[in-house]
N, C-alpha and C. Protein backbone atom coordinates (compact mmCIF):
# COMPACT_ATOMS: atom_id res chain seq x y z
N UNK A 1 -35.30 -166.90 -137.19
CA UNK A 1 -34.02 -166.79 -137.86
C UNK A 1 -33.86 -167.95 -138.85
N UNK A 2 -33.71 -167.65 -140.06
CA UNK A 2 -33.35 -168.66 -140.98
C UNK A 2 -31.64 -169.30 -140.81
N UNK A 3 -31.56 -170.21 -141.87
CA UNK A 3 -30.36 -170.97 -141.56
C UNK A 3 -29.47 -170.69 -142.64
N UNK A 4 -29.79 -169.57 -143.95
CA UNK A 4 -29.00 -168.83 -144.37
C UNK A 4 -28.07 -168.11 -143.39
N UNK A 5 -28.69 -167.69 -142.30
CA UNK A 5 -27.87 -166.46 -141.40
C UNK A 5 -26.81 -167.20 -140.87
N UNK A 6 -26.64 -168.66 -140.65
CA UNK A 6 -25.83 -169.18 -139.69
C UNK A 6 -24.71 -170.52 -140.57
N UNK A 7 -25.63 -170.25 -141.97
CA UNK A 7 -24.57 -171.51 -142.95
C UNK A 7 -23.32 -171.11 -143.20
N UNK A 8 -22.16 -171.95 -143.51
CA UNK A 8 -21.11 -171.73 -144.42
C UNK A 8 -21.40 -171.83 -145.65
N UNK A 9 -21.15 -170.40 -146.34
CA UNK A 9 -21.40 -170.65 -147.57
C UNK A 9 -20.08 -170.62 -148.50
N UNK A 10 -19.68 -170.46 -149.92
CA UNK A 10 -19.16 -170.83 -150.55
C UNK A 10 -18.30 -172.07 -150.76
N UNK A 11 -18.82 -172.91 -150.18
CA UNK A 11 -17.75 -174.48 -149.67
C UNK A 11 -17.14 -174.97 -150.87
N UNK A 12 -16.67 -176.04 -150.95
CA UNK A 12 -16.14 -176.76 -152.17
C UNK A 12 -17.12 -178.13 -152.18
N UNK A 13 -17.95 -178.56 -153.56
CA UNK A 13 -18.10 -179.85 -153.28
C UNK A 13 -16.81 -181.18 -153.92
N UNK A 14 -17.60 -182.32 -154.08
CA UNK A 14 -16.89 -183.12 -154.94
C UNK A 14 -18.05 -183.89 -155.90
N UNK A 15 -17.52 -184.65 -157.00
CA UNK A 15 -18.60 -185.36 -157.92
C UNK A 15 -18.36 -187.05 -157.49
N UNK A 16 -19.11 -187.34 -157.95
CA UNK A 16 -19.02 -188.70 -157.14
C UNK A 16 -18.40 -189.72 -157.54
N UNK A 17 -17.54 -189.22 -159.00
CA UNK A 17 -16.57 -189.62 -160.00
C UNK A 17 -14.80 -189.49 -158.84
N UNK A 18 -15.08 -188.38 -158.68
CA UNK A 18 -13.50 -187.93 -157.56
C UNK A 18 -12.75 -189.13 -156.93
N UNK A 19 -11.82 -188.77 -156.40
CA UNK A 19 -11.32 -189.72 -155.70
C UNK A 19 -11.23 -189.90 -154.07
N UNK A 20 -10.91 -190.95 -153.21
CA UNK A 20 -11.01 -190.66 -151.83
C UNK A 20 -8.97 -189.62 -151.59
N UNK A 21 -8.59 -189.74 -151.97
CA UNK A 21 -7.30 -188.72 -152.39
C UNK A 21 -7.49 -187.59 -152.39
N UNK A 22 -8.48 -186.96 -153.37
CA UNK A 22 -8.97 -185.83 -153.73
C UNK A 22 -9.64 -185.37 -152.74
N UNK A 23 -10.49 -185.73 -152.44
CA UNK A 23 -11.19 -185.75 -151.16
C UNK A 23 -10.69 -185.74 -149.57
N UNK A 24 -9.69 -186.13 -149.52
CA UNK A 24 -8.87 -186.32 -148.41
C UNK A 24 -7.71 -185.07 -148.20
N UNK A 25 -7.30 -184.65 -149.68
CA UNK A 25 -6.75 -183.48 -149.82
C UNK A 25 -7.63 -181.91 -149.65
N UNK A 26 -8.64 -182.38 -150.14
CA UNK A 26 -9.68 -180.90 -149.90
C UNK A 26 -10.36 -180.85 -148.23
N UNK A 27 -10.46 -181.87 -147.71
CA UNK A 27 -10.21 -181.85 -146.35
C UNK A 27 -9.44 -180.94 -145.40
N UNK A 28 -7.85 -181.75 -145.79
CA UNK A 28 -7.16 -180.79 -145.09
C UNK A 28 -7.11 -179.60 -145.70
N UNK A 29 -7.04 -179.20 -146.89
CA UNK A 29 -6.72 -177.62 -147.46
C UNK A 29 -8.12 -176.57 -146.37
N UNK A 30 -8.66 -177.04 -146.30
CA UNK A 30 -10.49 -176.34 -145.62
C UNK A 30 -10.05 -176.57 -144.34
N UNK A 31 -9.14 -177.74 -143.76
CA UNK A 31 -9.52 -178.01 -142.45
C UNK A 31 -11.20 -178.08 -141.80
N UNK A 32 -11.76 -179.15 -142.70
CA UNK A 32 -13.17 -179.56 -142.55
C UNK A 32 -13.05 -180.88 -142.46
N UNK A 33 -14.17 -181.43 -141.80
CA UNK A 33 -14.00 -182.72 -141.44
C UNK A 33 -15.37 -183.94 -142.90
N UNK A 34 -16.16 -182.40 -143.61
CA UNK A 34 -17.22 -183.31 -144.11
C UNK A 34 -17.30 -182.54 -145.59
N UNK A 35 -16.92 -183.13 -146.88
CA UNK A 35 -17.21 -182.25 -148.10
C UNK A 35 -19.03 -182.72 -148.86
N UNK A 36 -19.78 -182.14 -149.41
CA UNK A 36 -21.14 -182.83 -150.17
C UNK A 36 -20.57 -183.42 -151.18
N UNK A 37 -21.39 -183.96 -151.61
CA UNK A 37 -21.14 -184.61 -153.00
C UNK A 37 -22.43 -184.63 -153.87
N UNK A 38 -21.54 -183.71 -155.01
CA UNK A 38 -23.40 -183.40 -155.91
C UNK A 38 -23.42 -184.04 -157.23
N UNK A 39 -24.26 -183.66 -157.61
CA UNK A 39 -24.85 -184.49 -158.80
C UNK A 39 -24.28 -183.50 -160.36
N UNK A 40 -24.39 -183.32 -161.68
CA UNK A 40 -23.50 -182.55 -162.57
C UNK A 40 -25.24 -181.36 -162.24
N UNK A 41 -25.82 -181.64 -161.64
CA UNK A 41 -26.60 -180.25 -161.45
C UNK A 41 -26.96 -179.47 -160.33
N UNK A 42 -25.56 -180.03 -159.69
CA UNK A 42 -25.59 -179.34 -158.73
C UNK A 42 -26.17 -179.63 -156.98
N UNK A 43 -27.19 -181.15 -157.18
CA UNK A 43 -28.24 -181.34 -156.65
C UNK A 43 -27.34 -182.22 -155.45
N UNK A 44 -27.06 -182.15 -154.34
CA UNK A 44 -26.90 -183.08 -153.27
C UNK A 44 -27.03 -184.25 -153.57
N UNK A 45 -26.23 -185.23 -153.34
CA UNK A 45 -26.51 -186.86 -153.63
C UNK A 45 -25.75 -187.11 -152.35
N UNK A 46 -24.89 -187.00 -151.55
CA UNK A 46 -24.20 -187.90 -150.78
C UNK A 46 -23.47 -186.62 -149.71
N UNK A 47 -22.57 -187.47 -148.88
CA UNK A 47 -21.55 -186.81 -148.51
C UNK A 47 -20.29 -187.32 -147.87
N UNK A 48 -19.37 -187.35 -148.35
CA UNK A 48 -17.89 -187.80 -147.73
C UNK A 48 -17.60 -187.46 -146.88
N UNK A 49 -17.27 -187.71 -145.37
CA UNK A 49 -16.74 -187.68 -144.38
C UNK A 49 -15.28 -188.18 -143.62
N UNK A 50 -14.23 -187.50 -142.93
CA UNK A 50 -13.13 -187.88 -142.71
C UNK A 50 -13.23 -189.38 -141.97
N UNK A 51 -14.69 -189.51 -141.51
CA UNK A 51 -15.17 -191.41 -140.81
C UNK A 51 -15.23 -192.06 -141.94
N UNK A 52 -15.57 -191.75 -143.24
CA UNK A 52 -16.43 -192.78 -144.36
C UNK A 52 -14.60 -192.96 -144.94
N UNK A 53 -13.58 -191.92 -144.62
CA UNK A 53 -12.52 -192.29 -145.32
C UNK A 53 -11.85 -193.59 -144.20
N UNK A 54 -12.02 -193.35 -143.40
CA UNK A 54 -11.08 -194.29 -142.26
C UNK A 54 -11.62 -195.36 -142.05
N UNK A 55 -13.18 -195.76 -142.02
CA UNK A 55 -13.97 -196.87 -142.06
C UNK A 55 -13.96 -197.53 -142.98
N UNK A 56 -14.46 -197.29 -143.81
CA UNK A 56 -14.68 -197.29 -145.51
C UNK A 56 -13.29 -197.66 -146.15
N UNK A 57 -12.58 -196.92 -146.28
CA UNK A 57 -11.19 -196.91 -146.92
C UNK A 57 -10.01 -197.71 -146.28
N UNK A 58 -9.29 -196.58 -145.08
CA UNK A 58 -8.31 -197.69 -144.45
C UNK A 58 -8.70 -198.39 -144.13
N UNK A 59 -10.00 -199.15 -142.91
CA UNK A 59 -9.90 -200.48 -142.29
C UNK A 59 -10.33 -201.44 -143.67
N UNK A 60 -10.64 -201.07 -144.78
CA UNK A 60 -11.14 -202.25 -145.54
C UNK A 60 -9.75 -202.37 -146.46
N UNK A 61 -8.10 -201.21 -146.26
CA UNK A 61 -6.98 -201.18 -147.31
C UNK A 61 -7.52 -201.44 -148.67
N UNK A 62 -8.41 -200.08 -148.72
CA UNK A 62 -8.47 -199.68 -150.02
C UNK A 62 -7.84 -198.73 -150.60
N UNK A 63 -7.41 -198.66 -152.14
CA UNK A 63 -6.40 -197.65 -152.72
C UNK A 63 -7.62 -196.13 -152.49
N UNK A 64 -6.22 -195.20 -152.48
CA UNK A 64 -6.67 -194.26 -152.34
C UNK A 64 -7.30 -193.37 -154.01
N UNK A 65 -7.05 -194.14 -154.74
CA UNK A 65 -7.70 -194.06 -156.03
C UNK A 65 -9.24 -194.28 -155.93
N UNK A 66 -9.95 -195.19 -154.98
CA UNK A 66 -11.03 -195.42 -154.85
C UNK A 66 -12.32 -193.92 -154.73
N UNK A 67 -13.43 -194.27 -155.74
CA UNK A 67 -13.74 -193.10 -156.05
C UNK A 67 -15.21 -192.88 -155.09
N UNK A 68 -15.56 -191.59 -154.67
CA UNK A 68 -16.10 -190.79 -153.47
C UNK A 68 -17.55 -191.70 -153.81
N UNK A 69 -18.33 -192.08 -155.05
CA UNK A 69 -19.43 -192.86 -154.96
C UNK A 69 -19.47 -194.25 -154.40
N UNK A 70 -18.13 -194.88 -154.06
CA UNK A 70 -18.25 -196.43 -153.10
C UNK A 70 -17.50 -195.89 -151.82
N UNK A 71 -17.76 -195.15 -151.40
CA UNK A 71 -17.57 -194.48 -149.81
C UNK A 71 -18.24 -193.39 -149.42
N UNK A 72 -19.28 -192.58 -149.82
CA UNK A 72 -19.63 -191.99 -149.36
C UNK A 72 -21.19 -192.00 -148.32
N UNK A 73 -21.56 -191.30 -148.06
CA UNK A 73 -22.83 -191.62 -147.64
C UNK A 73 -23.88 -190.86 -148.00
N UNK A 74 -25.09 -192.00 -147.73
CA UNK A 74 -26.14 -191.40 -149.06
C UNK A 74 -27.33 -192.40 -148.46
N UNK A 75 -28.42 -191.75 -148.26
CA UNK A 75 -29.01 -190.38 -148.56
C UNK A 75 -28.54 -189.74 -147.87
N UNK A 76 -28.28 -188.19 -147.99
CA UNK A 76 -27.48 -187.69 -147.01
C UNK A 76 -29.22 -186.71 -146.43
N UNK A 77 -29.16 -186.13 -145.70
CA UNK A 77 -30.00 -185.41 -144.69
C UNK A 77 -29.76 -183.82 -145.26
N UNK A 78 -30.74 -182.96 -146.02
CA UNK A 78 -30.37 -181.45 -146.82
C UNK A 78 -31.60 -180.71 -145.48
N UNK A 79 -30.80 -179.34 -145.16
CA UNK A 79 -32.11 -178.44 -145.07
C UNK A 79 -32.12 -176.95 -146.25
N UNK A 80 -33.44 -176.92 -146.82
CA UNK A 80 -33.57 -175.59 -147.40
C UNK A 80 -32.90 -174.20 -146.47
N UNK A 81 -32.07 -173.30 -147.28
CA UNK A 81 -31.74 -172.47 -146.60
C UNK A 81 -32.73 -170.97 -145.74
N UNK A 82 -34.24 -171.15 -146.30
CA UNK A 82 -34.96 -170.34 -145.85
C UNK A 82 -35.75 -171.47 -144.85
N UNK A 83 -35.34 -172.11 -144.29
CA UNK A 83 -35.97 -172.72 -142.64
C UNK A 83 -35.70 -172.17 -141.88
N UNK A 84 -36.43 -172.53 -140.44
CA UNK A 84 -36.29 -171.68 -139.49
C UNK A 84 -34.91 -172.75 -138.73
N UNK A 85 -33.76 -172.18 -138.62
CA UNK A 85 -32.68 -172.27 -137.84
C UNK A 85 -33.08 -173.82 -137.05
N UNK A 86 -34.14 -173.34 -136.08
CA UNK A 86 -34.89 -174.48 -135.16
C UNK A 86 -35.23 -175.90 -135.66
N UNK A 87 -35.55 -175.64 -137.20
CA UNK A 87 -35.39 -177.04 -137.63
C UNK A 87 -34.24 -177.95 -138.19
N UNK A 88 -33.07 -177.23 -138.44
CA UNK A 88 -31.92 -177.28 -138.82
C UNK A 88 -31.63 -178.03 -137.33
N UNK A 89 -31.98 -177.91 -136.40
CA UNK A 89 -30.86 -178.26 -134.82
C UNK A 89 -32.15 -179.22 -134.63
N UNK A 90 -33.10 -179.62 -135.08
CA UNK A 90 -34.71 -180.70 -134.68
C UNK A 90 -33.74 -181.38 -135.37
N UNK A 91 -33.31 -181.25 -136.80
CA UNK A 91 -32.89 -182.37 -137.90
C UNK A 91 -32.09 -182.75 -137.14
N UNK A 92 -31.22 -182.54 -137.19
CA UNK A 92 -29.34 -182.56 -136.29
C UNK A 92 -29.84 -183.82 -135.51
N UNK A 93 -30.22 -183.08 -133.96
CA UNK A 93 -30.81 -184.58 -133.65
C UNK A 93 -31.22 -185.16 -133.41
N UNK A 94 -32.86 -185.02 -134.11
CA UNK A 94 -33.20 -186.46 -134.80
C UNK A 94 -32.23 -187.32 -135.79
N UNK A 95 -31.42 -186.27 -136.59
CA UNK A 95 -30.94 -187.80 -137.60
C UNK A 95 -29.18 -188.29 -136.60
N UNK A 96 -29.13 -187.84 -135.63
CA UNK A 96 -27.77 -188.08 -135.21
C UNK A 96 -26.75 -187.43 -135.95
N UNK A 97 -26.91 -185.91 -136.74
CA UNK A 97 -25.80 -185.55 -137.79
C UNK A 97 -25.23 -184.10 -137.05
N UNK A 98 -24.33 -183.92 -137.25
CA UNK A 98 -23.76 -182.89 -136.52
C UNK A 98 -23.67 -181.67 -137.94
N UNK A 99 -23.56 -182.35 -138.79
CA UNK A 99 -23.73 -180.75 -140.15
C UNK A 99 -24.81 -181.32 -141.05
N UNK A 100 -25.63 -180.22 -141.77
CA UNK A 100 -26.13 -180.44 -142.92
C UNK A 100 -26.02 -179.79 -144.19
N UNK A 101 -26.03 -180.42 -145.50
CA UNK A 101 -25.66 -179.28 -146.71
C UNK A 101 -27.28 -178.45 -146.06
N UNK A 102 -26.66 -176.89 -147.02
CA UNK A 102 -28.03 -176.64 -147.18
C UNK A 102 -28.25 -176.33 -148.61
N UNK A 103 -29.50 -176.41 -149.10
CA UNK A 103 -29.56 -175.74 -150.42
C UNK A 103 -30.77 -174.91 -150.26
N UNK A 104 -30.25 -174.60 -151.95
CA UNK A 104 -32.13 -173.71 -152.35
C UNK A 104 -33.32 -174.22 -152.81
N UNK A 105 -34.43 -173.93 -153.17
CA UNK A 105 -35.81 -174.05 -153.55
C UNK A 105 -35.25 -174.77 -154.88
N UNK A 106 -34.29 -174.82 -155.27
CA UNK A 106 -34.16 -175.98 -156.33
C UNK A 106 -33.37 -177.55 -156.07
N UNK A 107 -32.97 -177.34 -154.71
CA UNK A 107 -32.75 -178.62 -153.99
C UNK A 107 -31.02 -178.36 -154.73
N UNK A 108 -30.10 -177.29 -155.31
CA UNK A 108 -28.47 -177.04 -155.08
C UNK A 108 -28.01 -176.51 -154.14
N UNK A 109 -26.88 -177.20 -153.81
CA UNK A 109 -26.45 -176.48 -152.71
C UNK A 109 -25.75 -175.31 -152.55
N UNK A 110 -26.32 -174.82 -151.64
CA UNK A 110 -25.29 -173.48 -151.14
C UNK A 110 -24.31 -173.45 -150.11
N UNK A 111 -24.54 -174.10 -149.07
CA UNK A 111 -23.82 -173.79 -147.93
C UNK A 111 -23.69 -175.13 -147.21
N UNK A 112 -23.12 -175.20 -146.04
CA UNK A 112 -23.43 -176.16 -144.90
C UNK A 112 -23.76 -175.44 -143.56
N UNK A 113 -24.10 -176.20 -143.06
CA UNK A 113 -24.48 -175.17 -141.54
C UNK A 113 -24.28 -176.48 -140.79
N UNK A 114 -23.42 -176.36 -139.70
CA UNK A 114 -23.31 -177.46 -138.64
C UNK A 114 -23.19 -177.16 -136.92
N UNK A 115 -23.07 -177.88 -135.79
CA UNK A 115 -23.33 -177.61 -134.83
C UNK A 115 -22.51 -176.50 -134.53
N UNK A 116 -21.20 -176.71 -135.12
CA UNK A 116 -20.08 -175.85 -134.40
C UNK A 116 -20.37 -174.09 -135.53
N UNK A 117 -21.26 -174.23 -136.82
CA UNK A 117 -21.84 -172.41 -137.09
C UNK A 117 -22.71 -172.28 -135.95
N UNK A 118 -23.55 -173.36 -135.46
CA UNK A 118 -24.59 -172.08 -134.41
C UNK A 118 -23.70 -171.80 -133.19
N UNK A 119 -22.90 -172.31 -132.80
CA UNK A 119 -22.11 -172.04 -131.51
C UNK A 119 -20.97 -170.80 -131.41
N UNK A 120 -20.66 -170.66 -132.80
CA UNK A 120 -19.76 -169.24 -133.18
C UNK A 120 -20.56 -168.21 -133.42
N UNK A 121 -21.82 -168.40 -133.87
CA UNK A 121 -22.82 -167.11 -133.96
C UNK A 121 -23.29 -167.20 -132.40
N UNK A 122 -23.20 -167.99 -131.30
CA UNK A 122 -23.65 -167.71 -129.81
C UNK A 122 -24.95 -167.74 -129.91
N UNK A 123 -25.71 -169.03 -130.34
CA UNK A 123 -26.70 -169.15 -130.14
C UNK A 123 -27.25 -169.94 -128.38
N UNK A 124 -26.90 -169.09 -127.46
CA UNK A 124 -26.68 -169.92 -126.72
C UNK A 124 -28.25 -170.15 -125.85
N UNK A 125 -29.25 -170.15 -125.83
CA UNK A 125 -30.27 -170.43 -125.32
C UNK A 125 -30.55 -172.21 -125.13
N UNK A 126 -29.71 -172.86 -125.32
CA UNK A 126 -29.78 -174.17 -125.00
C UNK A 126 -29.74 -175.36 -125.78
N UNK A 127 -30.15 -174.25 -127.26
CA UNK A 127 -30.79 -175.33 -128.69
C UNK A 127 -29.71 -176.57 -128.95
N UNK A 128 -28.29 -175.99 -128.78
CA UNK A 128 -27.47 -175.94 -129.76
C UNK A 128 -26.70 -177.42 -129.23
N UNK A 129 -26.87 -177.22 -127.50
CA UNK A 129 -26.08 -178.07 -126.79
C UNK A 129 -27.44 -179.36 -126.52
N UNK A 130 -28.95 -179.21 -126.23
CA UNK A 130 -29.87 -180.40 -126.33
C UNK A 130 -29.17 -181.26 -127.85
N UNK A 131 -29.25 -180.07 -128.67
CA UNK A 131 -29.16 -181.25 -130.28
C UNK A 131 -27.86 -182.29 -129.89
N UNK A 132 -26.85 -181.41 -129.36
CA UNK A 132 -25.64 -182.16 -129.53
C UNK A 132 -25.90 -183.51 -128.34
N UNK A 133 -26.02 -183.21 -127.15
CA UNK A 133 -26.55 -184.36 -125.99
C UNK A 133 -28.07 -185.34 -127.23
N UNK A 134 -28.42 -184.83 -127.82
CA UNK A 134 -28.98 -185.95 -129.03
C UNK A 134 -28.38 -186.56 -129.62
N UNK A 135 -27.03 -186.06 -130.20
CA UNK A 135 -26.40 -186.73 -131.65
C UNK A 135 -25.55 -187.64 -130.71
N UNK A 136 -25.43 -187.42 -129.09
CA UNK A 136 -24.07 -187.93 -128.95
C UNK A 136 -24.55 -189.35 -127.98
N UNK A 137 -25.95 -188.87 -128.02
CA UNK A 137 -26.48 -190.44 -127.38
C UNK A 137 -27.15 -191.62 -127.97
N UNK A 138 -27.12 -192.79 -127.79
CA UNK A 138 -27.49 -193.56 -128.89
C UNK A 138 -29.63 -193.13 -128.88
N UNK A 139 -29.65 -193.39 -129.66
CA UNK A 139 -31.45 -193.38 -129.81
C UNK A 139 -32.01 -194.34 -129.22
N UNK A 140 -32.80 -194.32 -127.98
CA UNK A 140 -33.38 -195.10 -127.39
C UNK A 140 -35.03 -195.14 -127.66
N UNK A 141 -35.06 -194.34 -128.17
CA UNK A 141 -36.82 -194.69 -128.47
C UNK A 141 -36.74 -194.34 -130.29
N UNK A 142 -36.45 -195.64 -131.23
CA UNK A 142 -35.87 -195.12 -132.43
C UNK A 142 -37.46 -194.61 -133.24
N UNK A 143 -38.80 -194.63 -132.00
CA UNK A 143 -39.81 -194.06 -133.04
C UNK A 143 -40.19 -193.03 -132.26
N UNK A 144 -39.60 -191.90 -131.70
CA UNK A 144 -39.64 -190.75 -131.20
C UNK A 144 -39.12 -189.48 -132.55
N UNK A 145 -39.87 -189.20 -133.40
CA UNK A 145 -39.15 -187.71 -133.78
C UNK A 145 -39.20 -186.64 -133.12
N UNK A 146 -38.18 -185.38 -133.34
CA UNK A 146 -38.10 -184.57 -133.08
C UNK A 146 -39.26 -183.69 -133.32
N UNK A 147 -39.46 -182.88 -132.79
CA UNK A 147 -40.06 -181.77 -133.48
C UNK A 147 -39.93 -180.28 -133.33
N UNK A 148 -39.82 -179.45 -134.15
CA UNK A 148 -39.11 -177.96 -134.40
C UNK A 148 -39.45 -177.52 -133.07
N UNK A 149 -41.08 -177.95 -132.43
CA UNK A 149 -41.04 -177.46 -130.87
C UNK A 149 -40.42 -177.82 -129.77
N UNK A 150 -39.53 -178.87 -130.44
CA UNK A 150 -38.74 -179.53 -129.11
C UNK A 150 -37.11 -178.46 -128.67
N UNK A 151 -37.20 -177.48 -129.65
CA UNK A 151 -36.10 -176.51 -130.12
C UNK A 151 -36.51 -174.88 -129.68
N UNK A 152 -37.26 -174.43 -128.80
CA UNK A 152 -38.31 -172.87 -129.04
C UNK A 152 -36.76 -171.69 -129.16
N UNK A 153 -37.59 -171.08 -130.14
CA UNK A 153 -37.03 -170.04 -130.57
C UNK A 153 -36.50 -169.14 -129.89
């Protein structure tokens, strides 16, 4: 199963010009907790998170004028949307991330896919909840990767 089948697609991004305001507003309108942030071609560069606003922003009392490229985070972690599902939830956690953009064979994005799409499609064979007992524990062996077989289909 690819990770087209299980992404959100049509999302909103932001440019990295935007503001944490703007950003904080397209939040709540989605009721999402994470927007991408692309490049003028479209290409993934970062991603703003409702943590990068509260870390980043309030504890340092910065204006909310402050723009999405000095708060966001970057490199952000992409999967192609024709992967197999299994590596989408290997990525997850290995990188400790609970969503990823996804894009196409030209590296734009299309969609996001995060823990809580495979759990509404009922992927329930185990994948979904190992990744998350990954993301939610600190990394104790930080030169252990994942691998797509640590996930079986």
């Amino acid at each position: 199963m690819e990770v087209k089948q299980f992404m959100t697609d049509g999302i909103e991004a932001l440019t990295p010009t935007e503001t944490v305001l703007n950003a904080s507003r397209l939040m709540k309108k989605h009721n999402v907790g994470s927007i991408p942030v692309i490049d003028e071609n479209s290409k993934v560069i970062g991603l703003v998170t409702d943590r990068d606003i509260v870390i980043r922003v309030f504890a340092d009392i910065l204006p909310m004028s402050t723009k999405i490229e000095d708060i966001m985070t970057h490199p952000v972690y992409t999967i192609e949307q024709h992967s197999e599902v299994g590596l989408a939830i290997s990525l997850m956690a290995d990188k400790q991330v609970r969503r990823l953009p996804v894009v196409d064979h030209d590296q734009k994005l299309v969609g996001m896919i995060s823990l809580g799409d495979l759990a509404v499609h009922q992927l329930t064979d185990g994948r979904a909840e190992i990744a998350l007992k990954e993301i939610s524990e600190p990394n104790t062996n930080p030169n252990r990767d994942l691998e797509v077989d640590d996930f079986p289909l």
